[in-house]
C-alpha atoms as a PDB file:
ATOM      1  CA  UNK A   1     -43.898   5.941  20.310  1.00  0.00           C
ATOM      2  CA  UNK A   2     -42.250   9.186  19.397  1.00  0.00           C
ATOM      3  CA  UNK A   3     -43.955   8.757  15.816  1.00  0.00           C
ATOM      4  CA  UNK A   4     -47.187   8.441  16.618  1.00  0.00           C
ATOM      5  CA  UNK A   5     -46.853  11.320  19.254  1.00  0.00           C
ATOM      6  CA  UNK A   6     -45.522  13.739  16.341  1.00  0.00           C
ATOM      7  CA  UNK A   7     -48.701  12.108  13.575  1.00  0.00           C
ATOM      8  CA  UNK A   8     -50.788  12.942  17.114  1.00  0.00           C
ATOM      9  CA  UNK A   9     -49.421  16.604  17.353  1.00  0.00           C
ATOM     10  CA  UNK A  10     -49.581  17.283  13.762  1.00  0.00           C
ATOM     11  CA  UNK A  11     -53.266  16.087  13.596  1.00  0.00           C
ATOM     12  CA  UNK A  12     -53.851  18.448  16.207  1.00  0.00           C
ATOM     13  CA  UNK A  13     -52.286  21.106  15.147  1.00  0.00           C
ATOM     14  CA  UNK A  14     -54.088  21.221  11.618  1.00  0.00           C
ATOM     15  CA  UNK A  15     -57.383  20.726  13.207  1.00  0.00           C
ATOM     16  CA  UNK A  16     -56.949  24.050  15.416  1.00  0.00           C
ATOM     17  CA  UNK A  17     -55.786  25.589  12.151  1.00  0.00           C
ATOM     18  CA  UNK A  18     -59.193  24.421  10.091  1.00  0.00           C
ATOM     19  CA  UNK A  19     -61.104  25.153  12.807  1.00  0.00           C
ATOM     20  CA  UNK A  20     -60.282  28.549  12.997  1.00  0.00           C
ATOM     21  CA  UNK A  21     -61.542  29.554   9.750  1.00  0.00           C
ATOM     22  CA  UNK A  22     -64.815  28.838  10.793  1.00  0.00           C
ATOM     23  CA  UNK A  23     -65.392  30.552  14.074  1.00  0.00           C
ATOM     24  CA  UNK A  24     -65.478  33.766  12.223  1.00  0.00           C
ATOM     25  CA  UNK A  25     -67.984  37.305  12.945  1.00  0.00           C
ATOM     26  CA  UNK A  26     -70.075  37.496  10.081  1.00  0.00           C
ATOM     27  CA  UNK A  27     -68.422  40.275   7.643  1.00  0.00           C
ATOM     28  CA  UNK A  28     -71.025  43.218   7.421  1.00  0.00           C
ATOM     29  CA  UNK A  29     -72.970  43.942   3.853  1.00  0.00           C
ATOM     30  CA  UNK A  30     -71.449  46.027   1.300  1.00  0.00           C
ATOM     31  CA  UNK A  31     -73.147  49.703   2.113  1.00  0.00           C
ATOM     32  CA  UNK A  32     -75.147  50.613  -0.920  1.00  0.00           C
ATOM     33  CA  UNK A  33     -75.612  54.283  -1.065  1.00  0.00           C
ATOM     34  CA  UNK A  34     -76.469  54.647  -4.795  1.00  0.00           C
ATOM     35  CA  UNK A  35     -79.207  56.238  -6.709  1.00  0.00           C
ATOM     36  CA  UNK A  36     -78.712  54.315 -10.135  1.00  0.00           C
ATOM     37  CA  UNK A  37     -76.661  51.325 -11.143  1.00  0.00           C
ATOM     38  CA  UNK A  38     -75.030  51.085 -14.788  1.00  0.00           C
ATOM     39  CA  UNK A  39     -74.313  48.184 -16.285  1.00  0.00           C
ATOM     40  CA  UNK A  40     -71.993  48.286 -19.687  1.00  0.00           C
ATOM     41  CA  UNK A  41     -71.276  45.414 -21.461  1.00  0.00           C
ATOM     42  CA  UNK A  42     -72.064  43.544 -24.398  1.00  0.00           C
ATOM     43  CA  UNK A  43     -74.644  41.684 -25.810  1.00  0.00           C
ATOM     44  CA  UNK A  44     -74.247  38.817 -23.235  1.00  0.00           C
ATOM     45  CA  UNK A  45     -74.676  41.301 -20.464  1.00  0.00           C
ATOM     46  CA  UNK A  46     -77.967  42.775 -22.236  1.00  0.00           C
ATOM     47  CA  UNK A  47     -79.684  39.083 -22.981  1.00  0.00           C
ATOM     48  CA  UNK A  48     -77.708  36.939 -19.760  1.00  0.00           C
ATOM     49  CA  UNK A  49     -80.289  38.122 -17.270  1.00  0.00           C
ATOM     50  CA  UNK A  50     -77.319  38.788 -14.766  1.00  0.00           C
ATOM     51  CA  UNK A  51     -78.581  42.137 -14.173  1.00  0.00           C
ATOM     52  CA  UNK A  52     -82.103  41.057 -13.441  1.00  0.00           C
ATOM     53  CA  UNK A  53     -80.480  38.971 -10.817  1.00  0.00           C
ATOM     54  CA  UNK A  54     -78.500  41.433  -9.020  1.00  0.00           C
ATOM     55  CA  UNK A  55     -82.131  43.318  -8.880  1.00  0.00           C
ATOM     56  CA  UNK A  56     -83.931  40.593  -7.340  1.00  0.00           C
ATOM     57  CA  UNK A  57     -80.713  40.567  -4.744  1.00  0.00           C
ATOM     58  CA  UNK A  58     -80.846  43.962  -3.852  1.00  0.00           C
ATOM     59  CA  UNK A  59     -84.457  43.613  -2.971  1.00  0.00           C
ATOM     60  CA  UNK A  60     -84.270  40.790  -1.418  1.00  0.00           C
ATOM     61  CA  UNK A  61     -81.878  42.401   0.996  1.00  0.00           C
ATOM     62  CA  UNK A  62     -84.344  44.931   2.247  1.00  0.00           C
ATOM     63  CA  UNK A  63     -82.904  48.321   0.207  1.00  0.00           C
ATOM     64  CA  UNK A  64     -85.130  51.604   0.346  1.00  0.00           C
ATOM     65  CA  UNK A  65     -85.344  52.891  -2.085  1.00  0.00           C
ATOM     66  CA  UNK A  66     -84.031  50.075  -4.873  1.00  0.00           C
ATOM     67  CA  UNK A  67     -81.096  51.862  -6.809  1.00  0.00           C
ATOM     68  CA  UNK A  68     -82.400  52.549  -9.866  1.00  0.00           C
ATOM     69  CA  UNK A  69     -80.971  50.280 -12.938  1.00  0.00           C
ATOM     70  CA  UNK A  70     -79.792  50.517 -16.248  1.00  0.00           C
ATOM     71  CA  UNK A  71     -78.721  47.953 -18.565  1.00  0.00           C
ATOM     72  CA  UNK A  72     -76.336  49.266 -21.738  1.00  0.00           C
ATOM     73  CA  UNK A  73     -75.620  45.982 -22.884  1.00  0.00           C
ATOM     74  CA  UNK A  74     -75.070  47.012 -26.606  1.00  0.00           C
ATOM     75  CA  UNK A  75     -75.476  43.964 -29.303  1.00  0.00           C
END
């Protein structure tokens, strides 16, 4: 009786804990307030297409005016 009573409060206990995590505010967007982005890196950074992605991402997010960018990936 006094096991299944502890397994019981336990259960409950780490449910209220998971459940928690998920009732959260949604955390604002990172304030962009650039003009121009630099990328520096290597030749995976100037071939990976990473930076083309970011792009696409900070368009897709509704910026005016885009940041301009510039990719000095050196091979």
């Amino acid at each position: 009786m006094i096991g299944s009573l502890r397994l019981c409060c336990c259960l409950l206990l780490g449910l209220c804990a998971t459940g928690l995590n998920g009732v959260r505010a949604e955390e604002p967007g990172f304030p962009l307030n650039a003009r121009r982005i630099l990328f520096v890196g290597d030749s995976i950074t100037n071939a990976g297409g990473y930076i083309a992605i970011i792009e696409t991402q900070l368009k897709l997010q509704g910026l005016n005016p885009c940041p301009e960018i510039y990719n000095l990936g050196l091979s």
